[in-house]
N, C-alpha and C. Protein backbone atom coordinates (compact mmCIF):
# COMPACT_ATOMS: atom_id res chain seq x y z
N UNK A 1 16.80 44.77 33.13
CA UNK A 1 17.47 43.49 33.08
C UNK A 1 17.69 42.97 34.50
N UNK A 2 17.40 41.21 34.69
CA UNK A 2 17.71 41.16 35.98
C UNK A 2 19.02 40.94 36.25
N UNK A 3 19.30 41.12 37.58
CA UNK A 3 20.77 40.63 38.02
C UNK A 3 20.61 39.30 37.93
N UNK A 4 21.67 38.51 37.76
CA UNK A 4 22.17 36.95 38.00
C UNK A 4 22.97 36.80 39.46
N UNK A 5 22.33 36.26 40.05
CA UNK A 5 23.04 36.04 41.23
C UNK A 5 24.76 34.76 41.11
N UNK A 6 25.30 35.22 41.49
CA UNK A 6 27.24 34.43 41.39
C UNK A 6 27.40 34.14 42.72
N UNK A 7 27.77 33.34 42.82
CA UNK A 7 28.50 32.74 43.72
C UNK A 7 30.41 32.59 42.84
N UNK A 8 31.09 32.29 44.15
CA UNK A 8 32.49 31.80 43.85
C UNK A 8 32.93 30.70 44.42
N UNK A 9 33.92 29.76 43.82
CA UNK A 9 33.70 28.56 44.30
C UNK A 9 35.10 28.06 43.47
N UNK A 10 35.68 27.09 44.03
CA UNK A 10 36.61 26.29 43.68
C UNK A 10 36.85 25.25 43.45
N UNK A 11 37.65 24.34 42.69
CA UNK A 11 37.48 23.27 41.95
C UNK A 11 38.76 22.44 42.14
N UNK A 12 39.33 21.20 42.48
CA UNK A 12 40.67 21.01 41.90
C UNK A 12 40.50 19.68 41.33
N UNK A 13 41.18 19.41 40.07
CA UNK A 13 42.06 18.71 39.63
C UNK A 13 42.64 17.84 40.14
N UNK A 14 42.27 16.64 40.84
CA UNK A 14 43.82 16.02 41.57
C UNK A 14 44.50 14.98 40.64
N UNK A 15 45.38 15.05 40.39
CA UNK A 15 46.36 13.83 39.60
C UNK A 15 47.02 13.41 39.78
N UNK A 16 46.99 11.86 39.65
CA UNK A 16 48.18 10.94 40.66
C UNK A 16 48.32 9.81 39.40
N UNK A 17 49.45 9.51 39.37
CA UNK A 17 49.57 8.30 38.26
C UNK A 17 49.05 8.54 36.61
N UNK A 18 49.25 9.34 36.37
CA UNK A 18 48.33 9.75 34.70
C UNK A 18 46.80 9.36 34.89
N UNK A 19 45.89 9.82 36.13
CA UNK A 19 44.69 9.94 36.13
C UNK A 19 44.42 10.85 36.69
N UNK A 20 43.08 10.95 37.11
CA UNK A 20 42.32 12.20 37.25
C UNK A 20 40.99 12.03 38.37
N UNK A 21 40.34 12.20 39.60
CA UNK A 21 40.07 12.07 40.52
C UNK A 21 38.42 12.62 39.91
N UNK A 22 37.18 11.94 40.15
CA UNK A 22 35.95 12.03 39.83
C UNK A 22 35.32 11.65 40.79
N UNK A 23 33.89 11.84 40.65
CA UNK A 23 33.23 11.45 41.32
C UNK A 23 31.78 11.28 40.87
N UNK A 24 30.82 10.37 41.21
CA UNK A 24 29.65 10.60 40.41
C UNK A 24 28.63 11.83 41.58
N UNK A 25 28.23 12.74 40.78
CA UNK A 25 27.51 13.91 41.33
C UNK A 25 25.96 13.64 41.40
N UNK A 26 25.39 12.88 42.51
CA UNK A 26 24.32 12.37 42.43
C UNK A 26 23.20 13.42 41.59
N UNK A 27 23.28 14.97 42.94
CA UNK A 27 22.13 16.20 42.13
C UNK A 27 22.82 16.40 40.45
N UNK A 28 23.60 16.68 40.10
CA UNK A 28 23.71 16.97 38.80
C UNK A 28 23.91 15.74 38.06
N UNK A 29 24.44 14.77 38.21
CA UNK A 29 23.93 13.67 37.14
C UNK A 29 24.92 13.57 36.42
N UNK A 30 26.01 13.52 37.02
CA UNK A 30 27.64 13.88 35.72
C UNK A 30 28.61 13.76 36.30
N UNK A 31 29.81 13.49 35.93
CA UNK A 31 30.97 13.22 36.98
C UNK A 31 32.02 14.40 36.93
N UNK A 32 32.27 14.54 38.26
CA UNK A 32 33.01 15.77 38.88
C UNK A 32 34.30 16.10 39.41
N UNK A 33 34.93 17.17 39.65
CA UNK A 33 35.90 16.56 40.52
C UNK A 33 35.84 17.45 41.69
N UNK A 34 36.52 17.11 42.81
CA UNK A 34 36.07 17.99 43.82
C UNK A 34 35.78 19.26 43.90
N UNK A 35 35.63 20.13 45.17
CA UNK A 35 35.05 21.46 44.61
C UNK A 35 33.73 21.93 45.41
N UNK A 36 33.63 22.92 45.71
CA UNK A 36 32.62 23.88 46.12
C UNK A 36 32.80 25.25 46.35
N UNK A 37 31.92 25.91 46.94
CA UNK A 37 31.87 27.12 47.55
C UNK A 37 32.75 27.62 48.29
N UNK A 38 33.71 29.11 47.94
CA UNK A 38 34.36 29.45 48.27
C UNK A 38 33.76 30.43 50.10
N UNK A 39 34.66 30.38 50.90
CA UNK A 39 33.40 30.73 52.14
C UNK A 39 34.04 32.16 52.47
N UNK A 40 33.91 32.61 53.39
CA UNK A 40 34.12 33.86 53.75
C UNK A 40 35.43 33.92 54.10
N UNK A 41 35.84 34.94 54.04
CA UNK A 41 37.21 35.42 54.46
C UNK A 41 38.10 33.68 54.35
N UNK A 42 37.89 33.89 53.18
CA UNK A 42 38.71 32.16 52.85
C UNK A 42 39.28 32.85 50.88
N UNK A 43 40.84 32.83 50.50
CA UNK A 43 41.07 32.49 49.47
C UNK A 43 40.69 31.46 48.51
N UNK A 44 40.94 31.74 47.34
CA UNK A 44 40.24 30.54 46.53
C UNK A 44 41.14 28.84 46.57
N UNK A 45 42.77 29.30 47.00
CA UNK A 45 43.69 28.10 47.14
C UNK A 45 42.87 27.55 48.57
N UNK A 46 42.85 28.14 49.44
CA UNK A 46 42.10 27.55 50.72
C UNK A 46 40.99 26.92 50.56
N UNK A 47 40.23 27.55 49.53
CA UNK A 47 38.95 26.74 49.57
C UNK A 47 38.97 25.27 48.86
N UNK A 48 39.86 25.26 48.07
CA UNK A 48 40.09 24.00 47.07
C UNK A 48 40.92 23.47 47.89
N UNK A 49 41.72 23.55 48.79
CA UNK A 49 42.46 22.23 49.54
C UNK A 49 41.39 21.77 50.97
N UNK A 50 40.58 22.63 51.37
CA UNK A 50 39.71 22.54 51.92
C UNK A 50 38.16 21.38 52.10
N UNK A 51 37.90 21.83 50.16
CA UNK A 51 37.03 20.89 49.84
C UNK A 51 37.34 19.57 48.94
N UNK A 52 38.46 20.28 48.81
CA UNK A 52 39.18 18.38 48.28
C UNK A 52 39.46 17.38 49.53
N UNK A 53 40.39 17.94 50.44
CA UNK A 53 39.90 17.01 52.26
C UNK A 53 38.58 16.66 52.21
N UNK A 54 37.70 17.64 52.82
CA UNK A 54 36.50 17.25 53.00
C UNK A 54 35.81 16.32 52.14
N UNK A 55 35.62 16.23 50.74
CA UNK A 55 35.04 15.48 50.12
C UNK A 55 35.76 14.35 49.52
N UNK A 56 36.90 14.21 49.37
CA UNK A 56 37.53 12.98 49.25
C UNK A 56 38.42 12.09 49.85
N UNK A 57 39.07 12.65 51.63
CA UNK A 57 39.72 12.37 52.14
C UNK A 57 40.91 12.46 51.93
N UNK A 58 41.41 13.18 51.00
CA UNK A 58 42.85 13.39 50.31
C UNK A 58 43.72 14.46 50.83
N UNK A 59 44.89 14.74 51.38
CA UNK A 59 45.82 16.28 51.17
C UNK A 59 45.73 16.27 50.11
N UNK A 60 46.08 17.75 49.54
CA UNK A 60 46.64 17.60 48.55
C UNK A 60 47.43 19.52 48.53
N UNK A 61 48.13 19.70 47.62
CA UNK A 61 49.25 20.60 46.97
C UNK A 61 48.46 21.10 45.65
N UNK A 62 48.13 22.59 45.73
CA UNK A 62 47.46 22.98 44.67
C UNK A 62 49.62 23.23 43.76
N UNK A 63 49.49 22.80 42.51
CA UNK A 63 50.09 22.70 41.74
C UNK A 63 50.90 24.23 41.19
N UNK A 64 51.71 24.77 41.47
CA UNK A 64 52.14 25.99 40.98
C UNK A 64 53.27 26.05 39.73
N UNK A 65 52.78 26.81 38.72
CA UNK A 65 53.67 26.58 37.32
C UNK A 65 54.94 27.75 38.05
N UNK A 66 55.81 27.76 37.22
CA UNK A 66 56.92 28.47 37.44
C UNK A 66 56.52 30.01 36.34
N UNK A 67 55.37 30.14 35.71
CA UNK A 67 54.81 31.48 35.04
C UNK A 67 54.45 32.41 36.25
N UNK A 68 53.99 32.09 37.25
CA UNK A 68 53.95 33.14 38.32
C UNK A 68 55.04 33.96 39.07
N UNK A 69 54.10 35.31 38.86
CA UNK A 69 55.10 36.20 40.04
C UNK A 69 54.96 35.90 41.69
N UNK A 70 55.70 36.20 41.99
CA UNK A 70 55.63 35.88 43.46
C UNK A 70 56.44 37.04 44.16
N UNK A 71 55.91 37.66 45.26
CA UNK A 71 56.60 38.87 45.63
C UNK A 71 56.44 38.44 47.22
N UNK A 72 57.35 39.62 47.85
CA UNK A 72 57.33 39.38 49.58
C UNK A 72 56.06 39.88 50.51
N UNK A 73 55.64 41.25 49.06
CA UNK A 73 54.73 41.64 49.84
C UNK A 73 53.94 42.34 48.57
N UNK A 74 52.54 42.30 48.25
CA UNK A 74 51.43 41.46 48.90
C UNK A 74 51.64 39.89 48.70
N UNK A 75 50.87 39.78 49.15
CA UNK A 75 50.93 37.98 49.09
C UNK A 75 50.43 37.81 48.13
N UNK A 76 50.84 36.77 47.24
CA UNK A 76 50.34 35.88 46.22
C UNK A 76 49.89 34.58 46.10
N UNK A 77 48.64 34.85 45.94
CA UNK A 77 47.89 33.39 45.72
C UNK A 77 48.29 32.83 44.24
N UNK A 78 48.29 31.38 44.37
CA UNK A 78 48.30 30.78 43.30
C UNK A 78 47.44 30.72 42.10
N UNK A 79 47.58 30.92 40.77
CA UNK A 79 46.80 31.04 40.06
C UNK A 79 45.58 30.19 39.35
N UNK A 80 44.97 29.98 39.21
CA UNK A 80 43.84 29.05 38.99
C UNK A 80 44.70 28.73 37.40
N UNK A 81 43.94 27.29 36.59
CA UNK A 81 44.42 27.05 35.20
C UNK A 81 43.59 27.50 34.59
N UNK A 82 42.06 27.85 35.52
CA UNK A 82 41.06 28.46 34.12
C UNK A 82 39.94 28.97 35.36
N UNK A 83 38.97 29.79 34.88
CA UNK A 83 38.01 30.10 35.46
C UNK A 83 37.06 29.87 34.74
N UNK A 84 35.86 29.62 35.50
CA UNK A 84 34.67 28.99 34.12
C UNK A 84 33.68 29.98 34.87
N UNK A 85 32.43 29.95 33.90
CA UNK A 85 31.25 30.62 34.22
C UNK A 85 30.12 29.86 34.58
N UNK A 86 29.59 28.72 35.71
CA UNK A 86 28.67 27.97 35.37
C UNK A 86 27.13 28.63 35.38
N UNK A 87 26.17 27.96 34.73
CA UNK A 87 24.93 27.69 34.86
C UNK A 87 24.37 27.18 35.77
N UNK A 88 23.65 27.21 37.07
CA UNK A 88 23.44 26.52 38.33
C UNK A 88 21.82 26.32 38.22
N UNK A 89 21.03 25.43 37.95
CA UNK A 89 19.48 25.12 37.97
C UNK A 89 19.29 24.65 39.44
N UNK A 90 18.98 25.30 40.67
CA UNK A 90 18.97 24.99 41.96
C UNK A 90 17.89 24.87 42.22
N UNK A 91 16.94 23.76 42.75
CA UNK A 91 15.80 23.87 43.11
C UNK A 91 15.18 24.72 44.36
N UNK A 92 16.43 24.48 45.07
CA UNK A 92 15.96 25.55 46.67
C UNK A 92 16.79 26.98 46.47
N UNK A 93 17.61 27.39 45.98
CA UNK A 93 18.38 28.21 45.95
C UNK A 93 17.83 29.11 44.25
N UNK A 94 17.17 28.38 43.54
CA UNK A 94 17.12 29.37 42.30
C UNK A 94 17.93 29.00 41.25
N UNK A 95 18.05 30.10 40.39
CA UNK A 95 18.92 30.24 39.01
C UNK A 95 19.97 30.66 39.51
N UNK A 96 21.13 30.51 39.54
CA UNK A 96 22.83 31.45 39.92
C UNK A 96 23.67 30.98 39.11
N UNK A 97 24.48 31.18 38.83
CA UNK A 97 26.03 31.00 38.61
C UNK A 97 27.33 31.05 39.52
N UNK A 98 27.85 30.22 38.98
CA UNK A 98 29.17 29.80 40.05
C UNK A 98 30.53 30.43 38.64
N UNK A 99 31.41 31.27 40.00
CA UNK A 99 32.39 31.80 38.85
C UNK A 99 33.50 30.43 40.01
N UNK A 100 33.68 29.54 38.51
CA UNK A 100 34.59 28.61 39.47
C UNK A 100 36.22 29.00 38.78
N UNK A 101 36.81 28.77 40.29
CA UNK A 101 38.04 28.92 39.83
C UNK A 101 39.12 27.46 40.00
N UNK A 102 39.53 26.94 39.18
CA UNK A 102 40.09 25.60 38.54
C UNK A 102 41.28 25.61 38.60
N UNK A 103 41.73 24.32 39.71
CA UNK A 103 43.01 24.21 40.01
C UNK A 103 43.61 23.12 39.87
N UNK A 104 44.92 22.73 39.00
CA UNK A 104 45.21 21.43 39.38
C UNK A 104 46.46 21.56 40.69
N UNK A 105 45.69 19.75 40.70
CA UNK A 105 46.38 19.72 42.44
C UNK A 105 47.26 18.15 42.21
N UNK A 106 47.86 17.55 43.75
CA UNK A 106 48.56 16.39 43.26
C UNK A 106 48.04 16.23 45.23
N UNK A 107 47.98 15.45 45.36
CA UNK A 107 48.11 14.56 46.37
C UNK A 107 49.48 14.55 47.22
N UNK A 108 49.44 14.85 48.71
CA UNK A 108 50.59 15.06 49.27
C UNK A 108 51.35 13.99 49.72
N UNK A 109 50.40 12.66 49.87
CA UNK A 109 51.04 10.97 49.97
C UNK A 109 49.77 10.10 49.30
N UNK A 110 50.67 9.22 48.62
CA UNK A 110 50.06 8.70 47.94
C UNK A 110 49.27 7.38 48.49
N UNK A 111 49.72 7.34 49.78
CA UNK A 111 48.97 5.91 50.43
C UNK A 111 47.32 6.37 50.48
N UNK A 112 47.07 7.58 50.54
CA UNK A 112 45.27 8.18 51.41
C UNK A 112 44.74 7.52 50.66
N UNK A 113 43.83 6.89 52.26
CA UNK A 113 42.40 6.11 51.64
C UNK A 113 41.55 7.18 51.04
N UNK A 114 40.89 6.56 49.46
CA UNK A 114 40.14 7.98 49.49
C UNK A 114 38.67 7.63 50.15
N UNK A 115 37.68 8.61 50.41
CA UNK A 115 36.10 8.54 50.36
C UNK A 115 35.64 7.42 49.31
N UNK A 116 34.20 7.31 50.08
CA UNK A 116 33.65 6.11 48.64
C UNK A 116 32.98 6.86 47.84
N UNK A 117 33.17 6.58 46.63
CA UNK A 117 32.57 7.50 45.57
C UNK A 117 33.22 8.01 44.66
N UNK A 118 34.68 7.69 44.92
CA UNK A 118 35.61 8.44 44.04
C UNK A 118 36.67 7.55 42.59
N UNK A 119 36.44 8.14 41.84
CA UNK A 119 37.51 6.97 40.86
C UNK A 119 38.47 7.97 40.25
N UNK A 120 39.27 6.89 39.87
CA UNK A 120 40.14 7.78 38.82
C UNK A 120 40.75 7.27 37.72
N UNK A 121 40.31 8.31 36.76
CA UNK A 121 40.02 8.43 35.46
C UNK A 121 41.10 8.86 34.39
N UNK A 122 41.53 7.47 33.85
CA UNK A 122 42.52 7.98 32.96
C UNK A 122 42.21 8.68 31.96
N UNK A 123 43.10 8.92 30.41
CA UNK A 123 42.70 9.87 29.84
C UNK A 123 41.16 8.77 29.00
N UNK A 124 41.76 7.58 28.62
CA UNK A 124 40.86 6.80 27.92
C UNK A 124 39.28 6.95 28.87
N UNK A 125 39.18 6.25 29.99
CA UNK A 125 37.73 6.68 30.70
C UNK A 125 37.11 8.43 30.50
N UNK A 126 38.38 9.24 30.56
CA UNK A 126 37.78 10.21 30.24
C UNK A 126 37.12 10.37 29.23
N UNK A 127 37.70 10.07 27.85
CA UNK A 127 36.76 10.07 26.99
C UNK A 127 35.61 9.08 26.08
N UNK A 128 35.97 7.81 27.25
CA UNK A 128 34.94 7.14 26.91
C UNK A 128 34.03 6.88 28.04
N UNK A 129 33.94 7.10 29.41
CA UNK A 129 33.47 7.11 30.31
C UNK A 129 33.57 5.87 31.07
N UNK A 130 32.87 5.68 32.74
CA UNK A 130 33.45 4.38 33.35
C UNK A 130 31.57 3.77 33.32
N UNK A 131 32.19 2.35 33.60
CA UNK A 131 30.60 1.33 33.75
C UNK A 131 30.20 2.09 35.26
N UNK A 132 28.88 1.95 35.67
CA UNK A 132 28.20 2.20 36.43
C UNK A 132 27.45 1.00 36.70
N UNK A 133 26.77 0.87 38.25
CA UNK A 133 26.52 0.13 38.86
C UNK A 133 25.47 -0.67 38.23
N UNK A 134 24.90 0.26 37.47
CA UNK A 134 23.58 -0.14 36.61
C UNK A 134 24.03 -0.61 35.44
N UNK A 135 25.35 -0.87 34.68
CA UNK A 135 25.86 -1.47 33.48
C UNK A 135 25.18 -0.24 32.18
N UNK A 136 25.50 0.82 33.01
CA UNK A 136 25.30 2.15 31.94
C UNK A 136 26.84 2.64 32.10
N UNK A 137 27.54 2.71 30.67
CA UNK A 137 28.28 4.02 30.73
C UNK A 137 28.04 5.18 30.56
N UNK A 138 29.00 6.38 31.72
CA UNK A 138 28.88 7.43 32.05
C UNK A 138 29.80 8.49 31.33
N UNK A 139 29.82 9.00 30.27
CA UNK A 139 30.86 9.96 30.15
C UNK A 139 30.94 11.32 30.93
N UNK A 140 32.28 11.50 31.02
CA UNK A 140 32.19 13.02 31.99
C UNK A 140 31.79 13.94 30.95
N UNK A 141 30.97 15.33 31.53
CA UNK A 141 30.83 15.96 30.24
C UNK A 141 31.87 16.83 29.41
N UNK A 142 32.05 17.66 28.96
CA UNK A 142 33.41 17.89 27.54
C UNK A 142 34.07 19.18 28.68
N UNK A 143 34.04 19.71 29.40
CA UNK A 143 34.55 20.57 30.07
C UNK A 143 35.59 19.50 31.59
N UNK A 144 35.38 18.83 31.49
CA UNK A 144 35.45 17.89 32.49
C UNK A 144 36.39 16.87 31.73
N UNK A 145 36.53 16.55 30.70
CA UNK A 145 36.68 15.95 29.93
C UNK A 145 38.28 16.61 29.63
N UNK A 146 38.07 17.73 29.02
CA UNK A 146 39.08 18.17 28.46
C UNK A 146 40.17 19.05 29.55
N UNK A 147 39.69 19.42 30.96
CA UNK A 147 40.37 20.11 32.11
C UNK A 147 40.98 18.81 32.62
N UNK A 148 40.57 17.36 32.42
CA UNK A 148 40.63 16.27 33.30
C UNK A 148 42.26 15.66 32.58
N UNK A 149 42.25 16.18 31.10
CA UNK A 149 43.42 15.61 30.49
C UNK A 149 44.30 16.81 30.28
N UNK A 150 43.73 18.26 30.54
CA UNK A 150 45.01 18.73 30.51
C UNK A 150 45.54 18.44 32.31
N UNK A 151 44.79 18.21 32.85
CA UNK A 151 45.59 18.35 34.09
C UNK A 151 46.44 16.75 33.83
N UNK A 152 46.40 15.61 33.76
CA UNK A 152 47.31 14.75 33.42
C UNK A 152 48.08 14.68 32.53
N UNK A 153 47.65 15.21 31.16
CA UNK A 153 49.44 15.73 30.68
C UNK A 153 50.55 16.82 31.05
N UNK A 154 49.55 17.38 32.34
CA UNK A 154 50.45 18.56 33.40
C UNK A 154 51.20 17.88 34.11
N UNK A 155 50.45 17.08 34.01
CA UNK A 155 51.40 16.07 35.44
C UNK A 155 52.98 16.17 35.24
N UNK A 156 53.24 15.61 33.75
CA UNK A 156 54.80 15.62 33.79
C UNK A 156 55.74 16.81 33.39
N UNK A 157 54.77 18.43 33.68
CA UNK A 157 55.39 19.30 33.62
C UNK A 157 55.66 20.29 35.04
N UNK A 158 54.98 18.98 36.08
CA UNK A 158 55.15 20.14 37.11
C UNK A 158 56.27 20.11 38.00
């Protein structure tokens, strides 16, 4: 049997106003929310406040429920809301999988300009998707869909 090559990688959630922060993902063809590759000697909370800056111009506060332990010593990272298993079809890189770990987050001021490219998606766009430049609607797909609205009905539990 062959091995599957994994990568790890992080994702967040950002929610501001009962929406949800997307983006259209030119290589995959689907709308996203921030997120990438977790890097070396980098936690998975680091990597998601990391690549949410970088790719959308935003701070942001990965979101912590009050279900966590928290001790003095070891340190505790914050817990992801879900971990997924993806499927990765890479043309230069191959077949892999990404073990992503899924965070919701909130924005640390609400004035940040964001990047161009980014919308946000109430629960309704979520499940009916937004117009595109081409007068095609886009739905996000059902994983995206359904992480995109629990993180906005989180909103008013955090």
């Amino acid at each position: 049997m062959k091995e599957i090559a994994r990568h790890f990688t992080a994702s967040g959630y950002v929610v501001q106003n009962s929406s949800v922060l997307l983006h259209w993902h030119q290589k995959v063809k689907e709308y996203l929310p921030p997120g990438g590759h977790i890097e070396q000697d980098e936690d998975p909370v680091e990597a998601v406040l990391r690549e949410v800056k970088e790719e959308t111009g935003l701070s942001v506060n990965v979101i912590r429920r009050d279900r966590e332990l928290r001790f003095q010593y070891p340190l505790s990272v914050a817990s992801p809301e879900h971990v997924l298993v993806e499927d990765i079809e890479d043309p230069i890189h191959g077949f892999h999988q990404h073990i992503d770990f899924i965070y919701f987050c909130s924005p640390t001021k609400c004035d940040s300009p964001l990047n161009e490219g980014w919308y946000w998606f109430d629960e309704t766009a979520l499940k009916y998707g937004l117009l595109m430049d081409s007068g095609d609607r886009r739905i996000p797909p059902a994983d995206v869909q359904e992480l995109g609205i629990a993180a906005i009905r989180a909103e008013y539990t955090f």
